[in-house]
PDB file of N, CA and C in Angstrom:
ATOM      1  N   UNK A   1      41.246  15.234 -15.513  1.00  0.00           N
ATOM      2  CA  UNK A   1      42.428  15.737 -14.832  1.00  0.00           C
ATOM      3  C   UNK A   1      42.602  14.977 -13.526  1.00  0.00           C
ATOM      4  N   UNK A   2      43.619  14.875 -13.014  1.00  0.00           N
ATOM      5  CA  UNK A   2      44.431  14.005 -11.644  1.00  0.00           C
ATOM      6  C   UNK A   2      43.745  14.726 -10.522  1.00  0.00           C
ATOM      7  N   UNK A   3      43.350  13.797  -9.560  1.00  0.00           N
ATOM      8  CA  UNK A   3      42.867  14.623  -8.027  1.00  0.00           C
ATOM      9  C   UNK A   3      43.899  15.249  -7.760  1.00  0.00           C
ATOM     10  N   UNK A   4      45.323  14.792  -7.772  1.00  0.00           N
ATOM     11  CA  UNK A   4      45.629  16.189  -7.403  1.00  0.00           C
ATOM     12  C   UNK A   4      45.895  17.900  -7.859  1.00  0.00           C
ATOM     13  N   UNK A   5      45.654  17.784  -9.065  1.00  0.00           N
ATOM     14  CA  UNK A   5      45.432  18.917 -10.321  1.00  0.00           C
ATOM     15  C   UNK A   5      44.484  19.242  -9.568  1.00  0.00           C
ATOM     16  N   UNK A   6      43.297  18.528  -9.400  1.00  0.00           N
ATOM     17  CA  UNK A   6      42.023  18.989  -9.271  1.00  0.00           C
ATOM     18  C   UNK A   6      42.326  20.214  -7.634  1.00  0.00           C
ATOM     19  N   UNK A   7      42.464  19.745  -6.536  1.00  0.00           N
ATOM     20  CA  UNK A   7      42.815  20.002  -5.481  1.00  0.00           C
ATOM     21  C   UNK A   7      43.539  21.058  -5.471  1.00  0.00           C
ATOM     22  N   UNK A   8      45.179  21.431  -6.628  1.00  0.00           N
ATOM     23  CA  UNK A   8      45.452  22.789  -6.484  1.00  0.00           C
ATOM     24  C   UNK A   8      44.461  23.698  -7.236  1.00  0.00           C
ATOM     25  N   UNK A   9      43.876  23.162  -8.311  1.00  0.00           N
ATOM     26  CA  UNK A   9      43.601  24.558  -9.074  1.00  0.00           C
ATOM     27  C   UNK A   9      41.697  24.825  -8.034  1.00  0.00           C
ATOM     28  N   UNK A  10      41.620  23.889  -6.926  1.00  0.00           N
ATOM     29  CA  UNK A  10      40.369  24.502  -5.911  1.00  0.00           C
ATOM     30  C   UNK A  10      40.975  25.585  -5.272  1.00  0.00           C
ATOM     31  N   UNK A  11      42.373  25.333  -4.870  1.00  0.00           N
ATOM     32  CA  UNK A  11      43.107  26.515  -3.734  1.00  0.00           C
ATOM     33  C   UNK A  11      43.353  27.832  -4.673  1.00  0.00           C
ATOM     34  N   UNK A  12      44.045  26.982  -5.656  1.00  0.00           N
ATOM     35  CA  UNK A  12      43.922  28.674  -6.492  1.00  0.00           C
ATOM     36  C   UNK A  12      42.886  29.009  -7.181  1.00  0.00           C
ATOM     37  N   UNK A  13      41.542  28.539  -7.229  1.00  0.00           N
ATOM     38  CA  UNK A  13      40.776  29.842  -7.244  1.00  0.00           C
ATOM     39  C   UNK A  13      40.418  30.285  -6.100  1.00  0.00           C
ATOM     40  N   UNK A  14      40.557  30.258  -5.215  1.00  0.00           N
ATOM     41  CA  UNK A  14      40.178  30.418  -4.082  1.00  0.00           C
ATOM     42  C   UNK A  14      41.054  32.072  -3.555  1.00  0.00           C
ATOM     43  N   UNK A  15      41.946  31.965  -4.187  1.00  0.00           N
ATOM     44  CA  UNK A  15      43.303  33.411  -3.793  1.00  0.00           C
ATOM     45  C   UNK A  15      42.426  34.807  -4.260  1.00  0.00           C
ATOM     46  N   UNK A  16      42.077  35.710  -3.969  1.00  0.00           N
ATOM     47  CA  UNK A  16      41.696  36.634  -4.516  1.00  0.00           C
ATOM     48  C   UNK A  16      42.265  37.310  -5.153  1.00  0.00           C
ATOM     49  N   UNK A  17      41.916  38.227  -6.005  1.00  0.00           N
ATOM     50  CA  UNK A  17      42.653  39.360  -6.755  1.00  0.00           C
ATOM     51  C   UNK A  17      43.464  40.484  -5.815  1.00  0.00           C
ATOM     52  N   UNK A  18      44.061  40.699  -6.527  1.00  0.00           N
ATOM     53  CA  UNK A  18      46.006  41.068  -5.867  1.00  0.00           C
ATOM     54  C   UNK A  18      46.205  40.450  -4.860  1.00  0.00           C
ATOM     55  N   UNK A  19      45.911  39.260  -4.297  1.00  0.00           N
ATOM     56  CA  UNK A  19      46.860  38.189  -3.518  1.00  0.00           C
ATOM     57  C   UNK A  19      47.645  37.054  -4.245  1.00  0.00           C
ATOM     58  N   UNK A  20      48.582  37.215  -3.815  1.00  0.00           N
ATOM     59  CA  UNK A  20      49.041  35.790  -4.378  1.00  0.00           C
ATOM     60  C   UNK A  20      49.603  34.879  -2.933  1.00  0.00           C
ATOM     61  N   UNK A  21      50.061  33.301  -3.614  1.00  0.00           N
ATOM     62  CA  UNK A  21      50.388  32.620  -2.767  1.00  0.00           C
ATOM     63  C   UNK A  21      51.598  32.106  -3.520  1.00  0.00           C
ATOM     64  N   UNK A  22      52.520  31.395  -2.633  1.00  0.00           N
ATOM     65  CA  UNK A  22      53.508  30.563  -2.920  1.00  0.00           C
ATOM     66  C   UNK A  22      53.151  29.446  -4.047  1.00  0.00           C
ATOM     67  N   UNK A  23      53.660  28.895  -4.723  1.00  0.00           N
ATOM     68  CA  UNK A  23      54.275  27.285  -4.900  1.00  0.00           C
ATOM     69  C   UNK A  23      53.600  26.596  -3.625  1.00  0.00           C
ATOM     70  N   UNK A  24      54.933  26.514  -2.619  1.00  0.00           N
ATOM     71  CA  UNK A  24      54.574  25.706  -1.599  1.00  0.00           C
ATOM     72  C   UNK A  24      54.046  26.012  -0.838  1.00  0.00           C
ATOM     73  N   UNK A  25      53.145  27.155  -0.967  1.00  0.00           N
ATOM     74  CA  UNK A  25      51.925  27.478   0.232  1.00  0.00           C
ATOM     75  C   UNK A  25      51.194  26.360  -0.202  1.00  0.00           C
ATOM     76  N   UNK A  26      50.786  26.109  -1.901  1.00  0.00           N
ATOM     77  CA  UNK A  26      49.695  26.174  -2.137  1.00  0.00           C
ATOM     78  C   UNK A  26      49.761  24.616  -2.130  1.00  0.00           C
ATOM     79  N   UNK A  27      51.038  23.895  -2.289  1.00  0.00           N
ATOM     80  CA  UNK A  27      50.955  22.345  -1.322  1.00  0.00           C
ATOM     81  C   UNK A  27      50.873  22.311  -0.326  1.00  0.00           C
ATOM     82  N   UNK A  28      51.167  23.420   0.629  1.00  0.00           N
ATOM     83  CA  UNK A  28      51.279  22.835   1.907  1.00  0.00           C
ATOM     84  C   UNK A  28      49.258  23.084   2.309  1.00  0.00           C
ATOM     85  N   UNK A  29      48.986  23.903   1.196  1.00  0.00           N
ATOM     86  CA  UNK A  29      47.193  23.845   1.425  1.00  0.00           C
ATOM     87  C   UNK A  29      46.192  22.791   1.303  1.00  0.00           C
ATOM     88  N   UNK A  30      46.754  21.682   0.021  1.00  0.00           N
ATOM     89  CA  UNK A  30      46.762  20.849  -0.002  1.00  0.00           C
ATOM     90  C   UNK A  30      46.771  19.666   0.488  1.00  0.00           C
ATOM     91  N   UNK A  31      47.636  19.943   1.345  1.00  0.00           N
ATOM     92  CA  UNK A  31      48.323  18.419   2.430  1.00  0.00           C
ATOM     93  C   UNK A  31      49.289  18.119   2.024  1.00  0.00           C
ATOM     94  N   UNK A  32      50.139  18.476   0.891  1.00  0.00           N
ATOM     95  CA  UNK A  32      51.349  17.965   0.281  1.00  0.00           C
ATOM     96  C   UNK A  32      52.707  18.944   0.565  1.00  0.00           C
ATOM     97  N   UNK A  33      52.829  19.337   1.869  1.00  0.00           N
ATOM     98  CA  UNK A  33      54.255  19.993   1.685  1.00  0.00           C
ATOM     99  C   UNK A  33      55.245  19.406   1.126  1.00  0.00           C
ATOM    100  N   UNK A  34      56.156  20.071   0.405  1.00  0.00           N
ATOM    101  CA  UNK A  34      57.106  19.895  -0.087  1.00  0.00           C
ATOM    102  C   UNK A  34      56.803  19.411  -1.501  1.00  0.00           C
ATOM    103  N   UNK A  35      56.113  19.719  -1.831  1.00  0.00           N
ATOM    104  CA  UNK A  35      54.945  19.090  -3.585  1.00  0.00           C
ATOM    105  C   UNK A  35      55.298  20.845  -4.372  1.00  0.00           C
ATOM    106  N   UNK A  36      55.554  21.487  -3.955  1.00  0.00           N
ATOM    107  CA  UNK A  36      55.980  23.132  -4.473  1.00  0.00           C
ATOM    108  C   UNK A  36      56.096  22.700  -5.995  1.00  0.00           C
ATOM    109  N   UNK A  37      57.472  21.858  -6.324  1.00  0.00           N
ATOM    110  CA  UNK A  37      57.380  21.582  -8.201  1.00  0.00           C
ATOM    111  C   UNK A  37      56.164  20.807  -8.769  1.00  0.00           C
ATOM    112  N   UNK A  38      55.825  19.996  -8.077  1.00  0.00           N
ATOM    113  CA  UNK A  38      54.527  19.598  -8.375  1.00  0.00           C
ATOM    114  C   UNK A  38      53.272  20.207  -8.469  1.00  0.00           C
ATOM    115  N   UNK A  39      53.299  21.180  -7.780  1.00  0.00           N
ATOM    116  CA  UNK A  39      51.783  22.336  -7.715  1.00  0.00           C
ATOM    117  C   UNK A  39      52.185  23.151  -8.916  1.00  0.00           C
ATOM    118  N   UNK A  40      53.631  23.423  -9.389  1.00  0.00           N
ATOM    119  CA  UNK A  40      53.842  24.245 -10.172  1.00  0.00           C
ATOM    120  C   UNK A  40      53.359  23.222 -11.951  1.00  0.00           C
ATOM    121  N   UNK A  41      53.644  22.055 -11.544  1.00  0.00           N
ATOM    122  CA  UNK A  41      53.309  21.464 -13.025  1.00  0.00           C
ATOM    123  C   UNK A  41      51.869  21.372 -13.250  1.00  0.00           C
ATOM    124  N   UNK A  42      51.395  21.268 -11.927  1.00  0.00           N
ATOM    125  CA  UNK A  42      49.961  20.952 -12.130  1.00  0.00           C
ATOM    126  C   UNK A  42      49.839  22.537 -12.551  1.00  0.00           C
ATOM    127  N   UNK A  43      49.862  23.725 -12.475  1.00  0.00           N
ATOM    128  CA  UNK A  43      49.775  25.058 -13.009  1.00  0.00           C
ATOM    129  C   UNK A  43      49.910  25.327 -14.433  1.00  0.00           C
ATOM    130  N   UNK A  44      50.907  24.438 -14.658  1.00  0.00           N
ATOM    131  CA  UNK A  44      51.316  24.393 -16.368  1.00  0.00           C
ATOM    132  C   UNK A  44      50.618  23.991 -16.689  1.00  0.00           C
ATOM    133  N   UNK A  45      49.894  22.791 -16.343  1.00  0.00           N
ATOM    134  CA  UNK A  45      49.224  22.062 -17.094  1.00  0.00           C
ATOM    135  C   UNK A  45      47.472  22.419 -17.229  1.00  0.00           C
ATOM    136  N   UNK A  46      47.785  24.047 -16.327  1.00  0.00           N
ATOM    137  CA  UNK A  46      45.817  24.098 -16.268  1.00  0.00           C
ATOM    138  C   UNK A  46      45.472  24.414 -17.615  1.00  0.00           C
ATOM    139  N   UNK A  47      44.391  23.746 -17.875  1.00  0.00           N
ATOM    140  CA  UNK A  47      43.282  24.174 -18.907  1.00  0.00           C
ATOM    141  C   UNK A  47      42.491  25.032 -19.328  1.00  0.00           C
ATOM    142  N   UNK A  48      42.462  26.089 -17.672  1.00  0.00           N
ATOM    143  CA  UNK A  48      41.440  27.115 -17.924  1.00  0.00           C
ATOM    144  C   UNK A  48      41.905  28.138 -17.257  1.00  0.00           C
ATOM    145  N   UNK A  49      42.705  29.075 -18.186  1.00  0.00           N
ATOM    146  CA  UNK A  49      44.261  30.140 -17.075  1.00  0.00           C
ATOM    147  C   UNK A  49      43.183  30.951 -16.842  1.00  0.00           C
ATOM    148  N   UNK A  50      42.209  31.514 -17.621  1.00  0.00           N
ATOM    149  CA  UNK A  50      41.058  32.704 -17.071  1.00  0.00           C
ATOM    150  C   UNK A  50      40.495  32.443 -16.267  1.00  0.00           C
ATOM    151  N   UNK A  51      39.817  31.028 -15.813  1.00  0.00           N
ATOM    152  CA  UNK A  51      39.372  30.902 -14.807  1.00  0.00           C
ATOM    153  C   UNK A  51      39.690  30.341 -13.451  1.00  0.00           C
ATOM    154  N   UNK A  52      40.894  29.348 -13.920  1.00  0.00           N
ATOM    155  CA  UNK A  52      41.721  29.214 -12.514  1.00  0.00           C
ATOM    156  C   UNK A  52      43.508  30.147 -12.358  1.00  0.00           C
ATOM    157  N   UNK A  53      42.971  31.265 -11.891  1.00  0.00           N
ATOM    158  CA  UNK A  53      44.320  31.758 -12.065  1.00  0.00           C
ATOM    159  C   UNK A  53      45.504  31.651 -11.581  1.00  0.00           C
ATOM    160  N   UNK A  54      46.375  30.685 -12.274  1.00  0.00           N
ATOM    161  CA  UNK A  54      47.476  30.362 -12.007  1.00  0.00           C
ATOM    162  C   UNK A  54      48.707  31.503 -11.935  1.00  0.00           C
ATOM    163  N   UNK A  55      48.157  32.835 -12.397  1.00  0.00           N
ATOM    164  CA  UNK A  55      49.025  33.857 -12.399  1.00  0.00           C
ATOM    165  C   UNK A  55      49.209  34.577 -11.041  1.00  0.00           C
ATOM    166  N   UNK A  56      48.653  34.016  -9.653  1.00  0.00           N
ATOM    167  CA  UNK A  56      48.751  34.517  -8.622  1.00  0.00           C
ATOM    168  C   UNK A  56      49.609  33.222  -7.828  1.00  0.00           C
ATOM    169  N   UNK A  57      50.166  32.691  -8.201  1.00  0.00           N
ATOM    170  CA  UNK A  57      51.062  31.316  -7.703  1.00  0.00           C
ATOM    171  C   UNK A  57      52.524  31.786  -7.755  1.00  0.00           C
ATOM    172  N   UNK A  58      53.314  32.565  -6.981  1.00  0.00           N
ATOM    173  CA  UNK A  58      54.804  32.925  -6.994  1.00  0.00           C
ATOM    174  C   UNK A  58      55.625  31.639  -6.849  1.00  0.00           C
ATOM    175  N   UNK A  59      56.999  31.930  -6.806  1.00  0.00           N
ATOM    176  CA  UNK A  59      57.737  31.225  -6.660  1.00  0.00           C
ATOM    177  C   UNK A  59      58.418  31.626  -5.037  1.00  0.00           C
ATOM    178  N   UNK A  60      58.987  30.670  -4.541  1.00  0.00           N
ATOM    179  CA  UNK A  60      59.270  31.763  -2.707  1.00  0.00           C
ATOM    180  C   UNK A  60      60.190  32.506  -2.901  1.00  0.00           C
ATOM    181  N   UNK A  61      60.050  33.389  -1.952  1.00  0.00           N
ATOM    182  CA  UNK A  61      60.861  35.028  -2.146  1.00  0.00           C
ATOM    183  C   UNK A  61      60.123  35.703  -2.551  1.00  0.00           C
ATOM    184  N   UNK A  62      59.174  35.742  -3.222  1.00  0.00           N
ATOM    185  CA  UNK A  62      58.426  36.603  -4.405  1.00  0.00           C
ATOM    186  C   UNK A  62      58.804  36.541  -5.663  1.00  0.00           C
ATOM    187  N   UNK A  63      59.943  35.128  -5.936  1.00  0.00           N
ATOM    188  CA  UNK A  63      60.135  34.857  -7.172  1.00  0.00           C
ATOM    189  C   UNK A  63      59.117  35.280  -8.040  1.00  0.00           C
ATOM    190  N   UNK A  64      59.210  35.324  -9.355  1.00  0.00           N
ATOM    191  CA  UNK A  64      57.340  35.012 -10.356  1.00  0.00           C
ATOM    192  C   UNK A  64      57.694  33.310 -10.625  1.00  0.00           C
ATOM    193  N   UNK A  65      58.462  32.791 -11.024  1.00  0.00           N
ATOM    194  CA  UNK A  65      58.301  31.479 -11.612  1.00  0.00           C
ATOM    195  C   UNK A  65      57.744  31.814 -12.527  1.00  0.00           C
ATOM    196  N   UNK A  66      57.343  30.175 -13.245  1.00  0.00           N
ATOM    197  CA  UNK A  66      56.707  30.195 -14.462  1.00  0.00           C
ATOM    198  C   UNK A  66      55.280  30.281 -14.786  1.00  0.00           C
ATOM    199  N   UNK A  67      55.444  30.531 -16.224  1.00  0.00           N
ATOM    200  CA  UNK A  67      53.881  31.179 -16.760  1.00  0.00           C
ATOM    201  C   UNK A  67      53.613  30.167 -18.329  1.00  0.00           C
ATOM    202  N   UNK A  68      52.664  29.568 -18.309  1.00  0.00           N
ATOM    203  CA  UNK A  68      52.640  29.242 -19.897  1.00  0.00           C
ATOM    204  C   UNK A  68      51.559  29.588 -20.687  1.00  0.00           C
ATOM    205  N   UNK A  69      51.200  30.303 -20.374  1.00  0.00           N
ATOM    206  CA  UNK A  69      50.180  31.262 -21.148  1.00  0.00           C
ATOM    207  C   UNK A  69      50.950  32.068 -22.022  1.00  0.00           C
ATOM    208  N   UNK A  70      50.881  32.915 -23.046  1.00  0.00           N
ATOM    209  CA  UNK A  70      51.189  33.642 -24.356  1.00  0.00           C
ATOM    210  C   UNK A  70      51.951  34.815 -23.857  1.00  0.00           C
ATOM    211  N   UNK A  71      53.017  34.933 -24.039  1.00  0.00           N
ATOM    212  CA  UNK A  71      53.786  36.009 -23.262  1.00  0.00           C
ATOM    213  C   UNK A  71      54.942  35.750 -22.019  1.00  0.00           C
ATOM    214  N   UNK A  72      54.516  34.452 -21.230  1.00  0.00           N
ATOM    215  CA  UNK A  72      55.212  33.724 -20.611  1.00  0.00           C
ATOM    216  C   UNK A  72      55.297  34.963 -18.875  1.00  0.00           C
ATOM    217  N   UNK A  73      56.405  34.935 -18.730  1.00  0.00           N
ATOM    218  CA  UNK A  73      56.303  35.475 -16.922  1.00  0.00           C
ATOM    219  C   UNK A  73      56.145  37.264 -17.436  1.00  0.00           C
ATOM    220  N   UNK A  74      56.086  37.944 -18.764  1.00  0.00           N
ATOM    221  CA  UNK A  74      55.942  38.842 -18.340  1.00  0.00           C
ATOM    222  C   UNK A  74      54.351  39.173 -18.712  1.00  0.00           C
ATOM    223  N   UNK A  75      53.900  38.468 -19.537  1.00  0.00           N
ATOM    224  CA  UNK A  75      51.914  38.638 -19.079  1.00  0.00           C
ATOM    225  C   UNK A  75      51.591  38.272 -17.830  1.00  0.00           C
ATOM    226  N   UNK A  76      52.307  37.302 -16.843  1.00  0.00           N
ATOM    227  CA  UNK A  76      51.677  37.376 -15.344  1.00  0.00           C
ATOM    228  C   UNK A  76      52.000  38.748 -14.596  1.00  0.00           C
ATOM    229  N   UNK A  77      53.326  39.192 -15.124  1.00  0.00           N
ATOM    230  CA  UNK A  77      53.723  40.155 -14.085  1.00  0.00           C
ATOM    231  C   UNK A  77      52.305  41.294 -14.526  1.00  0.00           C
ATOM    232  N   UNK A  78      52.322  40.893 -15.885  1.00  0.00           N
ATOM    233  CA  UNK A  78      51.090  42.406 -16.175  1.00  0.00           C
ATOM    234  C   UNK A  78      49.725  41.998 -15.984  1.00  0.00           C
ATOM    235  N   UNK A  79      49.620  40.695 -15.722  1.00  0.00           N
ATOM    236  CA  UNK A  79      48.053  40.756 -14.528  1.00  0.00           C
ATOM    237  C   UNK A  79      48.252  41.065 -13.131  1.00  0.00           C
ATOM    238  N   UNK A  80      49.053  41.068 -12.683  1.00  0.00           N
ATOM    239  CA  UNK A  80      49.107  40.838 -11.642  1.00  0.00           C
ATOM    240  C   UNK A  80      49.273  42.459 -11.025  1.00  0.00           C
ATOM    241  N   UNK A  81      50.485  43.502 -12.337  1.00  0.00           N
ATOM    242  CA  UNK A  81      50.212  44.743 -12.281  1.00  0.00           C
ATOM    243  C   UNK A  81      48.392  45.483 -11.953  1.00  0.00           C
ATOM    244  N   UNK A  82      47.997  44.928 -12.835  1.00  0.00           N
ATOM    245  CA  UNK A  82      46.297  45.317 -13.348  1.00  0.00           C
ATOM    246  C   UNK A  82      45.337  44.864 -12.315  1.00  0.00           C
ATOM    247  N   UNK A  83      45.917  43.939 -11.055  1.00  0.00           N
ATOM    248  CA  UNK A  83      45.473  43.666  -9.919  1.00  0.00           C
ATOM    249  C   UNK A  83      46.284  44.401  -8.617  1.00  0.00           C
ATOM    250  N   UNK A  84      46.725  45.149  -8.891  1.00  0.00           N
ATOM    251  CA  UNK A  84      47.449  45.585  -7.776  1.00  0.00           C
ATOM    252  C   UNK A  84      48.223  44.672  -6.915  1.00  0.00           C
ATOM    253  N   UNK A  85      48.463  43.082  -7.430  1.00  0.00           N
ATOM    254  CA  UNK A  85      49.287  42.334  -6.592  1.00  0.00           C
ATOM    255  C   UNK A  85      50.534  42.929  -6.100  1.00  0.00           C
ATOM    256  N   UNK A  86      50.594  42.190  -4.846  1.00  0.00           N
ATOM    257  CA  UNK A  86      51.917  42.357  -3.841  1.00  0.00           C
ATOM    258  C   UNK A  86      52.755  41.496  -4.352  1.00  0.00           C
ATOM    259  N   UNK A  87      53.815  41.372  -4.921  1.00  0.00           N
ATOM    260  CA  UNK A  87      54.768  40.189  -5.329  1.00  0.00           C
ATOM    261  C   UNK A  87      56.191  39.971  -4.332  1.00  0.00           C
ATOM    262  N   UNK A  88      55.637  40.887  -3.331  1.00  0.00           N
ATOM    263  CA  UNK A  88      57.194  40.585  -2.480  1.00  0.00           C
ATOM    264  C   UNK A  88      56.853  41.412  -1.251  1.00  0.00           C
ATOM    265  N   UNK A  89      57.141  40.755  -0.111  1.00  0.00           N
ATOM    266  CA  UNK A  89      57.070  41.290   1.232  1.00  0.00           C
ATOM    267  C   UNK A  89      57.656  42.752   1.264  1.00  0.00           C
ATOM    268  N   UNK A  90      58.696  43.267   0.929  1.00  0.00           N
ATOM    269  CA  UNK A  90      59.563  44.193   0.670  1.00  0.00           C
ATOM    270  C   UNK A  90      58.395  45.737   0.479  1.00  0.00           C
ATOM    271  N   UNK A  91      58.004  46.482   0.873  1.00  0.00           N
ATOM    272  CA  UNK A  91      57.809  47.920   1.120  1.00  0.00           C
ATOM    273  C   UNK A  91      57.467  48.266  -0.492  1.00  0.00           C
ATOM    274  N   UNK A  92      56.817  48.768  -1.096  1.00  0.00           N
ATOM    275  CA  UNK A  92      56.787  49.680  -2.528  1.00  0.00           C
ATOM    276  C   UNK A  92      56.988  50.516  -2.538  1.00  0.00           C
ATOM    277  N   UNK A  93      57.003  51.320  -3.552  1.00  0.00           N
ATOM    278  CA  UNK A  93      57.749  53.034  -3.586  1.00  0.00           C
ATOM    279  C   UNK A  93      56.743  53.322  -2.647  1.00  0.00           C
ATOM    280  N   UNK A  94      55.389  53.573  -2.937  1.00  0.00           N
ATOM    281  CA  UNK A  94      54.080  53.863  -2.490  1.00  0.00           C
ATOM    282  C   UNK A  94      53.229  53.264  -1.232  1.00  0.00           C
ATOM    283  N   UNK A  95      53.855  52.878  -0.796  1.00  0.00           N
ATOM    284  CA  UNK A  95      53.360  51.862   0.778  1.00  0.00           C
ATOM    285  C   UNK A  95      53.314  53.069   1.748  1.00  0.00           C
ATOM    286  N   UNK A  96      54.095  53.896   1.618  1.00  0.00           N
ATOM    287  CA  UNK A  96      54.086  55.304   2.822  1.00  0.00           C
ATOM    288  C   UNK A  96      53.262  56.094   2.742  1.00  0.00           C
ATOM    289  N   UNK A  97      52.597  56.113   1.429  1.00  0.00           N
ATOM    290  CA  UNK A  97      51.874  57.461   1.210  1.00  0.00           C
ATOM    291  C   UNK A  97      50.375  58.002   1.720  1.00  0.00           C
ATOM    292  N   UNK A  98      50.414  58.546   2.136  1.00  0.00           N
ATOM    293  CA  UNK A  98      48.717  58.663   2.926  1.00  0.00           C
ATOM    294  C   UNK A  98      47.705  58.700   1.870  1.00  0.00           C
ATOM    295  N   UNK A  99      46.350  57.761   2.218  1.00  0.00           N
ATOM    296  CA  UNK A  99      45.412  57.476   1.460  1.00  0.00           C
ATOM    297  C   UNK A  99      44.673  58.876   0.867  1.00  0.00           C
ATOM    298  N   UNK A 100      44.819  59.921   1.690  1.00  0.00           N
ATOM    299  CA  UNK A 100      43.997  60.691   0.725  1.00  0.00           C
ATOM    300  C   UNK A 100      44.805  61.992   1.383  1.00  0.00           C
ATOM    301  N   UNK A 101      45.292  63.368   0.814  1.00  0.00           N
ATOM    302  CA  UNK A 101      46.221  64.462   0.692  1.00  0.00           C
ATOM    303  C   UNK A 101      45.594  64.972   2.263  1.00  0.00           C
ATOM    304  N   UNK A 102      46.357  65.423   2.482  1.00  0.00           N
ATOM    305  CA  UNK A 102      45.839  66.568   4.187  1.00  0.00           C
ATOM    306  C   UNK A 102      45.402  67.583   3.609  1.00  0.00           C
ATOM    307  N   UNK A 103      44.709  68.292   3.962  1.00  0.00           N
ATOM    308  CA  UNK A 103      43.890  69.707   3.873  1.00  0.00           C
ATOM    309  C   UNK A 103      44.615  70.660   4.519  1.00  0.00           C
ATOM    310  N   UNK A 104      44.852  71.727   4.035  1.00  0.00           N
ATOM    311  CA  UNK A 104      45.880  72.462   4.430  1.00  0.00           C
ATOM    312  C   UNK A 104      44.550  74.131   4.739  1.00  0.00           C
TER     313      UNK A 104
END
């Protein structure tokens, strides 16, 4: 595989579970800003989706972008469910709710 394949899929394993990063975060992690479609092909093209997970790589906004694994963008959305990922700056139903009930 290309050093630079090699180089994104170091940053993305590197993202933990329910984080994700941009496209062009993950060039600009690189050294390659503005490489965003390029980090995304090198994603298509990984070899090992279980172990470098390319399913935490958004598109900006909190787009999803693309997925080429079996199922396409809606098996990422459902790892990413099963990780509790954040996919968008934007508040969740559940962001308000207090961690554990008051005692009455």
């Amino acid at each position: 595989m290309s050093e630079f394949n090699q180089r994104v899929y170091r940053v993305t394993l590197a993202i933990p579970p329910g984080e994700t990063l941009t496209y062009g975060e993950v060039a600009a992690r690189i050294g390659e800003p503005g490489a965003a479609r390029a980090v995304g092909v090198a994603l298509g093209q990984n070899p090992i989706p279980i172990i470098v997970p390319c399913h935490r790589v958004l598109a900006a906004g909190g787009k999803t972008g693309g997925f080429s694994a079996d199922g396409g963008v809606e098996t990422k959305l459902r790892i990413l469910t099963i990780e509790k990922a954040r996919t968008s700056a934007e508040p969740s139903l559940f962001d308000s709710l207090p961690l554990e009930a008051r005692r009455r």
